[in-house]
Protein backbone atom coordinates (compact mmCIF):
# COMPACT_ATOMS: atom_id res chain seq x y z
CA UNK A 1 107.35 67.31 90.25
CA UNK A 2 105.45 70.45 91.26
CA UNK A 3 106.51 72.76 93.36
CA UNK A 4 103.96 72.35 96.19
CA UNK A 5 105.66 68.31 96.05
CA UNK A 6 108.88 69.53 96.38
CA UNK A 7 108.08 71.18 99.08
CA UNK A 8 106.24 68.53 100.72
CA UNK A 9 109.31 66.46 100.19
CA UNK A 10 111.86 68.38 101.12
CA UNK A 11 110.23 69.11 104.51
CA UNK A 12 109.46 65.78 105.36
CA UNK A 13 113.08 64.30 104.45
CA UNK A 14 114.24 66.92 106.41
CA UNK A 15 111.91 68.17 109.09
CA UNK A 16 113.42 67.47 111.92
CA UNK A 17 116.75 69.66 110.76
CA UNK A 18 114.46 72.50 109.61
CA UNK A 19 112.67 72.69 112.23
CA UNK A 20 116.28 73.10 114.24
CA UNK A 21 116.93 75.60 111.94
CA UNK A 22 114.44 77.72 112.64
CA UNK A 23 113.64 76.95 116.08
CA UNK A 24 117.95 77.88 116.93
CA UNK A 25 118.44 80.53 114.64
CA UNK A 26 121.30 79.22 112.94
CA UNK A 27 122.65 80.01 109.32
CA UNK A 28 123.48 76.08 109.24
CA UNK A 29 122.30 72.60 110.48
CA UNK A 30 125.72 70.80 110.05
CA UNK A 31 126.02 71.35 114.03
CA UNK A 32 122.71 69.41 113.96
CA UNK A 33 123.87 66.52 112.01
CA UNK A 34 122.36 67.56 108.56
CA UNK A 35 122.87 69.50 105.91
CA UNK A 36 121.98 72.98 105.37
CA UNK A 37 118.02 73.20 103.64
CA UNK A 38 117.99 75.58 100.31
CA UNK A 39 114.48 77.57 100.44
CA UNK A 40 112.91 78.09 96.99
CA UNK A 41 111.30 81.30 97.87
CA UNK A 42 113.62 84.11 97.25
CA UNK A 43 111.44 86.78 97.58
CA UNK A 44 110.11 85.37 100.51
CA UNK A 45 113.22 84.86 102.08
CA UNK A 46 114.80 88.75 101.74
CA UNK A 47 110.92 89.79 103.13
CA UNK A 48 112.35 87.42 106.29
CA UNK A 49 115.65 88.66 106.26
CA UNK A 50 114.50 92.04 106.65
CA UNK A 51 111.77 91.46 109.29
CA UNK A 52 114.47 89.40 111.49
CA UNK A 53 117.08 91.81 111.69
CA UNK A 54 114.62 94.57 112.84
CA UNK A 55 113.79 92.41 115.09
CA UNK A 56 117.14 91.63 116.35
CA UNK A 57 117.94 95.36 116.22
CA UNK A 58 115.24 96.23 118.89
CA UNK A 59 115.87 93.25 120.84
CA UNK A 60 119.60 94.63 120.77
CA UNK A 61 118.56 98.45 121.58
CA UNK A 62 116.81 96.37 124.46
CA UNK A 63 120.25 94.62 126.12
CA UNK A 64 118.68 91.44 125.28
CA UNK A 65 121.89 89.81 123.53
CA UNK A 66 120.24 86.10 123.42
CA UNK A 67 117.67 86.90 121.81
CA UNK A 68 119.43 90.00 119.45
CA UNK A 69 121.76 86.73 118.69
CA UNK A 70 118.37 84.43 117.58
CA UNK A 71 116.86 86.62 115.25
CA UNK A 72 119.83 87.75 113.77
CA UNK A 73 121.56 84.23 113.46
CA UNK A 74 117.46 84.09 111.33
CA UNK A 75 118.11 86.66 109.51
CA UNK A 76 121.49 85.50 108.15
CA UNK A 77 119.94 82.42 107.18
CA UNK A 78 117.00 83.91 105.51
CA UNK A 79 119.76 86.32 103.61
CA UNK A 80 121.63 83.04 102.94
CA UNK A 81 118.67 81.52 101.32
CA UNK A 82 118.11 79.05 103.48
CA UNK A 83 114.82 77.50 104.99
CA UNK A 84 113.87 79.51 108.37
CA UNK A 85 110.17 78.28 109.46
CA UNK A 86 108.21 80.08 112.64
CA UNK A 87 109.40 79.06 116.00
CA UNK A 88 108.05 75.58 117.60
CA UNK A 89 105.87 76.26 120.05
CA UNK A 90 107.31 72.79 122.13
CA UNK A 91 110.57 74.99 122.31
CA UNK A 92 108.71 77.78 124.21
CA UNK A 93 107.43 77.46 127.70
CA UNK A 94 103.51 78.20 126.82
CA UNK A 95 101.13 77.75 128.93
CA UNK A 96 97.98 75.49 128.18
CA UNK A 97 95.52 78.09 126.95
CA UNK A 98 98.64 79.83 125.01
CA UNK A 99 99.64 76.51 123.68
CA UNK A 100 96.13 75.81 122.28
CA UNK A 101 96.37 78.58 120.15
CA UNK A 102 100.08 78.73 119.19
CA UNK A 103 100.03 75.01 117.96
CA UNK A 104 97.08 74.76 115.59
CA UNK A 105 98.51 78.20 114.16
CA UNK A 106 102.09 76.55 113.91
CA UNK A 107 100.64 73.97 111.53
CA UNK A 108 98.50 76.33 109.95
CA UNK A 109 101.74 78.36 108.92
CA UNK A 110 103.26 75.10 107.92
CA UNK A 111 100.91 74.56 105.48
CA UNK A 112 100.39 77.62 103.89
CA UNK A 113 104.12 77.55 103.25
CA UNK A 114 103.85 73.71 101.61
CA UNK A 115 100.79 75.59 99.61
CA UNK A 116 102.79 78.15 98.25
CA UNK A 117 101.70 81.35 100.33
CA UNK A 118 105.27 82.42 100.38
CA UNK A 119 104.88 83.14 96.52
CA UNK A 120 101.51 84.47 96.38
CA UNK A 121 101.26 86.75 99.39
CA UNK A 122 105.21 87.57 99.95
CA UNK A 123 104.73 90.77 102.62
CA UNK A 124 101.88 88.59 104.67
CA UNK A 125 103.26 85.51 105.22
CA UNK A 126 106.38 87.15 106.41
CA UNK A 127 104.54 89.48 108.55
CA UNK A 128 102.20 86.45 110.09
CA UNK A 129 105.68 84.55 110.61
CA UNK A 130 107.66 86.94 112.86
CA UNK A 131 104.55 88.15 114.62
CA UNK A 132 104.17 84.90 115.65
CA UNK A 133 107.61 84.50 116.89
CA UNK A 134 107.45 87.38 118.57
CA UNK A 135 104.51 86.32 120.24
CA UNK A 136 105.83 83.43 121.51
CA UNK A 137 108.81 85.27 122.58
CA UNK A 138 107.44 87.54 124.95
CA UNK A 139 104.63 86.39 126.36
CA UNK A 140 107.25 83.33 127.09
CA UNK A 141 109.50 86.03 128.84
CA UNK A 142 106.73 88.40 130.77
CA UNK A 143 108.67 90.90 130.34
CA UNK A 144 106.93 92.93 127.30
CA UNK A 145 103.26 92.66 128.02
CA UNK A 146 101.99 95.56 125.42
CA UNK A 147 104.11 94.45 122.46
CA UNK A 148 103.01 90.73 123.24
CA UNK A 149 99.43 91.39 122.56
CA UNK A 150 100.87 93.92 119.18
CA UNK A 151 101.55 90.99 117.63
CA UNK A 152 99.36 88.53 118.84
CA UNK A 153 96.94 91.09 117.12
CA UNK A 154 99.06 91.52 114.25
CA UNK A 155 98.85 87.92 113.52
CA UNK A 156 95.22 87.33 113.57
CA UNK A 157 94.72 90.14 111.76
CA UNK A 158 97.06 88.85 108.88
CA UNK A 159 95.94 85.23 109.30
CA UNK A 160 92.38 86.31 108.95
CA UNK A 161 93.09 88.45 105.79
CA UNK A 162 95.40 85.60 104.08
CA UNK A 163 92.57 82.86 104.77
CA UNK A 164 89.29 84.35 103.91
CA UNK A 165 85.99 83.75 105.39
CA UNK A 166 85.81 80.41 103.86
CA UNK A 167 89.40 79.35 104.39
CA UNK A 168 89.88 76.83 107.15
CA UNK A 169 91.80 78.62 110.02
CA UNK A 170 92.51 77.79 113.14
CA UNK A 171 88.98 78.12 115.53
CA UNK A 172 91.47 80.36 118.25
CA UNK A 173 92.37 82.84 114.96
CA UNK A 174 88.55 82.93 114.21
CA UNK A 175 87.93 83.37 118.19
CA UNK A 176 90.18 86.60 118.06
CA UNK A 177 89.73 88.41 115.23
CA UNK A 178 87.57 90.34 116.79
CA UNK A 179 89.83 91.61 119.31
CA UNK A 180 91.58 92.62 115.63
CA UNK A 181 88.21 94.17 114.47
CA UNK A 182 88.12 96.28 117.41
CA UNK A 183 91.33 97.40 117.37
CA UNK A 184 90.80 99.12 113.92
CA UNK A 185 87.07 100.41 115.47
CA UNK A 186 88.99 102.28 118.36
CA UNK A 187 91.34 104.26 116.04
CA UNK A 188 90.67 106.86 113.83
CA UNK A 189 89.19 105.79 110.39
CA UNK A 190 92.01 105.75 107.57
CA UNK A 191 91.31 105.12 104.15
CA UNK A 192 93.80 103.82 101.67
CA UNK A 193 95.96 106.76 100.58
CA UNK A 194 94.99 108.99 103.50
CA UNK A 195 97.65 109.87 106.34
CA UNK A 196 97.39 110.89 110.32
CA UNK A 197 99.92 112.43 111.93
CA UNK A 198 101.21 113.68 115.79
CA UNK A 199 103.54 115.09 117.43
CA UNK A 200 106.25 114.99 120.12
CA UNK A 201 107.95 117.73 121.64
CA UNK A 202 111.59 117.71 122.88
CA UNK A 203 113.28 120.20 125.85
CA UNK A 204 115.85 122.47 124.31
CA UNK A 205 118.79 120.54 123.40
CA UNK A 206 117.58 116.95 124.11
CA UNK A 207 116.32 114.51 122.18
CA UNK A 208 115.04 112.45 124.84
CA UNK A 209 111.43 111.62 125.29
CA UNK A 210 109.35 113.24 128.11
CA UNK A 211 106.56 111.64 130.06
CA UNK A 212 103.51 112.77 128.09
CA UNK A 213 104.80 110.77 124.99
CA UNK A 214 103.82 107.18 126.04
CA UNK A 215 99.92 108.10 124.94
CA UNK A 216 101.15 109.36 121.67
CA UNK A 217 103.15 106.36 120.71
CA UNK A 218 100.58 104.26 122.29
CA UNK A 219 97.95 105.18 120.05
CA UNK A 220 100.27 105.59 116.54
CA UNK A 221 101.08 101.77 117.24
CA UNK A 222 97.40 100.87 117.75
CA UNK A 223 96.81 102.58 114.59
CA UNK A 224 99.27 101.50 112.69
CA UNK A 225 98.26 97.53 113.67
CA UNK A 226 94.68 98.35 112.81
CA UNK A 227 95.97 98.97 109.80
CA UNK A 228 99.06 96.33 108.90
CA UNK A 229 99.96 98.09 105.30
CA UNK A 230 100.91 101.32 106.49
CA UNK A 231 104.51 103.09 106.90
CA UNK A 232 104.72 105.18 109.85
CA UNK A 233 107.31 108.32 109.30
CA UNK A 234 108.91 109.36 112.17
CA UNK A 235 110.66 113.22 111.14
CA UNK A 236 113.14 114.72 113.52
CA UNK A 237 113.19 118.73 113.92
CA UNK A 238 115.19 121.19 115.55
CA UNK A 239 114.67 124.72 116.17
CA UNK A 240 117.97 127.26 115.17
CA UNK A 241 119.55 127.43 118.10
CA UNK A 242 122.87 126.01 117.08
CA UNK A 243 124.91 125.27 113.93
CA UNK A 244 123.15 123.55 110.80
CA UNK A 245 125.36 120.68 111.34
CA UNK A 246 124.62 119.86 114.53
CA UNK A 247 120.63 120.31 114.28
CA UNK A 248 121.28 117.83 111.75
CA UNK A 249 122.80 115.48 114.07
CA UNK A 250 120.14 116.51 117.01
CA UNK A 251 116.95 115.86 114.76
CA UNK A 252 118.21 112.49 113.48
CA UNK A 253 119.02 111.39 117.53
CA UNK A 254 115.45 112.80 118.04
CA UNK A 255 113.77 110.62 115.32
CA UNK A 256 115.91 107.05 116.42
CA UNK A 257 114.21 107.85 119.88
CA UNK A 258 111.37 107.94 118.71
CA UNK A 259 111.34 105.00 116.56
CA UNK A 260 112.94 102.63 119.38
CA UNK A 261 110.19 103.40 121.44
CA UNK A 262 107.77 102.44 118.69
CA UNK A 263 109.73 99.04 118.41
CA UNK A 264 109.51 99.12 122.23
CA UNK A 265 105.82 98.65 121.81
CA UNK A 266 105.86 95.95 119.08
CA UNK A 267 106.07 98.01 115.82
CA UNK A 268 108.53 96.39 113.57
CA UNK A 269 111.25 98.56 112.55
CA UNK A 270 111.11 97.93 109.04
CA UNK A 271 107.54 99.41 108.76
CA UNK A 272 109.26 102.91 109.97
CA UNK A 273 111.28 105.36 107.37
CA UNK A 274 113.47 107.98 109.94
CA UNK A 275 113.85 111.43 107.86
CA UNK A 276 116.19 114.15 109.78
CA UNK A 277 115.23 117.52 108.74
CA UNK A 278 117.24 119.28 111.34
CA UNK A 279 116.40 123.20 111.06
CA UNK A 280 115.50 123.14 107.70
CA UNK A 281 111.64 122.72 108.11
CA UNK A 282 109.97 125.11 110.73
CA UNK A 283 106.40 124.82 112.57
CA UNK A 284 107.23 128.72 113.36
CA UNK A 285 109.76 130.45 111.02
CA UNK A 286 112.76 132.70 113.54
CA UNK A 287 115.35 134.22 112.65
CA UNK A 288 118.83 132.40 112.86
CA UNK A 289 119.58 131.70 116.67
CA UNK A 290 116.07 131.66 118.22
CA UNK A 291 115.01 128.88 120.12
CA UNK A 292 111.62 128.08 119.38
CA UNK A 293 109.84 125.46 121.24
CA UNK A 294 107.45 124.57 118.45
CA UNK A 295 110.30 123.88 116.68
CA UNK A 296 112.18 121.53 118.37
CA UNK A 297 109.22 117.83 117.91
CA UNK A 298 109.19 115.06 116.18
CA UNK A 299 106.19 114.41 113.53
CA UNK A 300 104.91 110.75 113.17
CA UNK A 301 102.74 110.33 110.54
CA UNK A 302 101.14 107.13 109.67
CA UNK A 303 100.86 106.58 105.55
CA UNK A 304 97.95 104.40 105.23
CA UNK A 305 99.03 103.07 101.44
């Protein structure tokens, strides 16, 4: 039996439990009446892990515990190795124009993973799956407006990229991609291998974010969604005011900022690497003591690889 019928089989005998499965968050269906559903795709299943518990990390850093508890109860099962599919869209309160575009993609995901996608384009399909339940999530809630339409835009981006032009995808994905298209237009052109970077300055001892950052962040998430492949590094700095040790500890609660607000606005934390380079990395070399303002920022570069 190939693998693509084994798939097709094991969904079927045990859709409805899957779909539980995924829709729940659980690590098991016994509570569900069935068993447990063994995933074939291990690769695919440590990309979900990962994705999931980023996700509920921010959701966490946001107070959120239901949902924190959803994507991590995913994330266990995914680390488990057991079959997590994207979110139903009947389990979401949509409304009619959202729910004609979240249920052809639904099936369209479906598919792709009875096709095999999950083995051929690992990083992708896990991206496309999250984004979408994060979609769903918060435009559901009205409560996160900007990171919403990050992954709504992150998905038909991916979708669009995974299908080709000849691929049958759903006519809403084809209808957006060119809110996609412009995304990538309105930031600045990146070529593979080339980087971008900004920065943040911090008040003397504080590692919280002041008012003129939201821009900034703004426009290093657009960025980094016009272009899905890239790491964003997010590097904490101190001036040397203060003992090694605790510039250390100052830079690294500098850089966390930072990259919760990034999450914040729909960048997935696994796509960010934190570095903490306390003192030891100057914009303006002082002598031992001197509080520099220069000094004391964070530097977000985007790695377009």
């Amino acid at each position: 039996m190939t693998r693509k019928n084994q798939m097709r089989n094991l969904l079927i005998g045990g859709f409805a439990t899957a779909c539980l499965l995924a829709t729940a968050g659980v690590a098991s269906a016994a509570g569900y009446g069935g068993a447990p559903i063994k995933s074939p795709y291990a690769s695919y299943d440590a990309a979900l892990h990962q994705r999931y518990q980023a996700m509920s990390e921010m959701e966490g850093n946001e107070s959120d515990s239901s949902d924190a508890w959803s994507y991590g109860s995913k994330a266990i099962a995914a680390r488990d190795g057991f079959l997590v599919l994207p979110d139903d869209p009947a389990n979401h309160k949509l409304t009619a124009e959202q729910t004609a575009f979240a249920r052809p993609v639904y099936t369209h995901l479906l598919n792709a993973y009875l096709a095999g996608v999950p083995d051929t384009a690992t990083t992708d399909m896990a991206d496309a799956q999250v984004n979408f339940d994060c979609w769903m999530n918060d435009i559901e809630e009205n409560k996160n407006a900007a990171r919403a339409q990050v992954c709504h835009t992150n998905l038909v981006a991916i979708l669009t990229r995974l299908s080709g032009p000849d691929a049958k995808v759903p006519a809403a994905v084809r209808a957006d991609a060119m809110r996609a298209a412009n995304v990538a237009s309105s930031t600045a052109s990146l070529a593979k291998g080339e980087s971008v970077s900004h920065r943040l300055l911090f008040e003397f001892d504080s590692a919280a974010l002041n008012g003129d950052a939201g821009a900034t962040l703004d426009h290093i998430v657009r960025l980094a969604v016009a272009y899905p492949r890239s790491i964003v590094h997010v590097t904490g700095h101190t001036d040397r005011a203060g003992s090694a040790e605790y510039n250390h500890a100052l830079a690294q609660k500098r850089a966390a900022n930072v990259a919760v607000a990034l999450g914040l606005r729909g960048l997935l934390l696994d796509r960010i690497d934190e570095v903490q380079m306390g003192e030891s990395d100057l914009a303006v070399v002082t002598r031992d003591g001197v509080a520099e303002a220069e000094n004391r920022r964070v530097v977000i570069t985007v790695d377009n690889r």
